[in-house]
Protein backbone atom coordinates (compact mmCIF):
# COMPACT_ATOMS: atom_id res chain seq x y z
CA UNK A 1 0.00 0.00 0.00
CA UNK A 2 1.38 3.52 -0.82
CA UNK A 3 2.06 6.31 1.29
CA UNK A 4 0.89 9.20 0.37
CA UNK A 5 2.20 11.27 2.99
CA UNK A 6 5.88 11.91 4.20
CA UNK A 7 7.38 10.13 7.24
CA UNK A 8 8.66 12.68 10.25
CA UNK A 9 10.47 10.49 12.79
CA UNK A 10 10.68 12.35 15.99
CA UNK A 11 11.66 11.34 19.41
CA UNK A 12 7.84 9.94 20.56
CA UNK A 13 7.76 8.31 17.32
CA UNK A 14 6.56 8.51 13.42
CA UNK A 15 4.50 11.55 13.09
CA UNK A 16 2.56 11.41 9.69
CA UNK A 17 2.44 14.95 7.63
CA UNK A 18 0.07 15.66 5.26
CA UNK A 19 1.76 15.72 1.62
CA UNK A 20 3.76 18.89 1.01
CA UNK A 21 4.03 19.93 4.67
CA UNK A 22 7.11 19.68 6.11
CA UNK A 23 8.24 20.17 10.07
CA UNK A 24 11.89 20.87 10.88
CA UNK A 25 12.45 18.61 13.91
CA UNK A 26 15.63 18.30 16.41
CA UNK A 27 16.64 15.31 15.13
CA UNK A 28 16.68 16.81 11.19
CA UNK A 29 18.40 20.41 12.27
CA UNK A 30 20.92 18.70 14.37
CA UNK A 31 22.04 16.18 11.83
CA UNK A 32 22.09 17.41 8.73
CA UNK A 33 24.18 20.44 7.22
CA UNK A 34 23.88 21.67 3.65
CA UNK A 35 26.73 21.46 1.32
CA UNK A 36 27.09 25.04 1.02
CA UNK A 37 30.03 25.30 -0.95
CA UNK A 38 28.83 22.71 -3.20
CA UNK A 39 25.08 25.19 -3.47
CA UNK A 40 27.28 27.84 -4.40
CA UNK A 41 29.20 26.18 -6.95
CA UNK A 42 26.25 25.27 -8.88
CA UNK A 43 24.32 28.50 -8.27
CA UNK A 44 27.64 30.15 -9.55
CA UNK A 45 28.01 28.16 -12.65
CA UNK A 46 24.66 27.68 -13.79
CA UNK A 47 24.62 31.70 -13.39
CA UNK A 48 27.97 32.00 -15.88
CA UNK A 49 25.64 29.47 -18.30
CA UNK A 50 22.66 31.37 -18.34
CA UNK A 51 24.22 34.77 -18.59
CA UNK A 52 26.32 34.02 -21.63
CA UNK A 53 23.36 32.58 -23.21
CA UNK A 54 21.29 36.03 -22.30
CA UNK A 55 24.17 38.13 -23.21
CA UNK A 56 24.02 36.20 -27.10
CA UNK A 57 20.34 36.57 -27.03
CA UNK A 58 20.08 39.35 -29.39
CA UNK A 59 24.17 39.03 -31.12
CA UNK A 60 26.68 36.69 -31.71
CA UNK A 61 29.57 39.23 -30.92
CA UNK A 62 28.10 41.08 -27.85
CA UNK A 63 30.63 43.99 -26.32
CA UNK A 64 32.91 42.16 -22.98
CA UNK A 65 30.90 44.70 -20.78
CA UNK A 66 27.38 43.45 -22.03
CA UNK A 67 28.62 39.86 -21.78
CA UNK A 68 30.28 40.70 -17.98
CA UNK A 69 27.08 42.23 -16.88
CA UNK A 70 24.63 39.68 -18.28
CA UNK A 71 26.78 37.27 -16.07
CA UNK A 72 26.87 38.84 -12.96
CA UNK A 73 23.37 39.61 -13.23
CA UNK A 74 22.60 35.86 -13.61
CA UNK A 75 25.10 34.59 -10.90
CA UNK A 76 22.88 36.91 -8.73
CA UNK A 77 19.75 35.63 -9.54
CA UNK A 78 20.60 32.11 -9.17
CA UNK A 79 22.86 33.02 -5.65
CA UNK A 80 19.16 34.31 -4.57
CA UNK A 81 17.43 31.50 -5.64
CA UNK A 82 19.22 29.18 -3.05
CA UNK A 83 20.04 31.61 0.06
CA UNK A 84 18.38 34.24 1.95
CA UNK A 85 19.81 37.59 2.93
CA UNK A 86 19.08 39.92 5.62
CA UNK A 87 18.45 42.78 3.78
CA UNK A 88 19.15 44.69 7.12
CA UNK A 89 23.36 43.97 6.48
CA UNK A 90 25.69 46.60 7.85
């Protein structure tokens, strides 16, 4: 029989969630770290890929500036994508 709900294991037990609702537990924020390095690599490279594809968009020998700027904006996007920033930074 399928289960059409995730699986939470917590201290008292398995505690069912409805699909799509997830609970951060103890147990899941004490053991497990994300790869952030590894985020930012990919953030950063699929960034470089989709900005040199927007910067050819409309030529096939853009100006270096155009091209630099169509990249950073990318990177940017996709560094947002995966983190959060206080927009309250000194």
């Amino acid at each position: 029989m399928p289960i059409h709900c995730f699986e939470h294991v917590v201290d008292d037990g398995i505690q069912r969630l409805p699909e799509g609702r997830v609970e951060r537990s103890a147990l899941v924020h004490d053991t497990m770290k994300p790869r952030t390095k590894d985020i930012l690599y990919r953030a950063i490279e699929e960034g470089i890929k989709r900005g040199m594809t927007q910067a050819h968009k409309h030529s096939d020998a853009p100006p270096p500036q155009w091209i630099e700027g169509c990249i950073e904006d990318a990177i940017w996007l996709e560094i947002d994508a995966v983190f959060d920033f206080d927009d309250q930074a000194p």
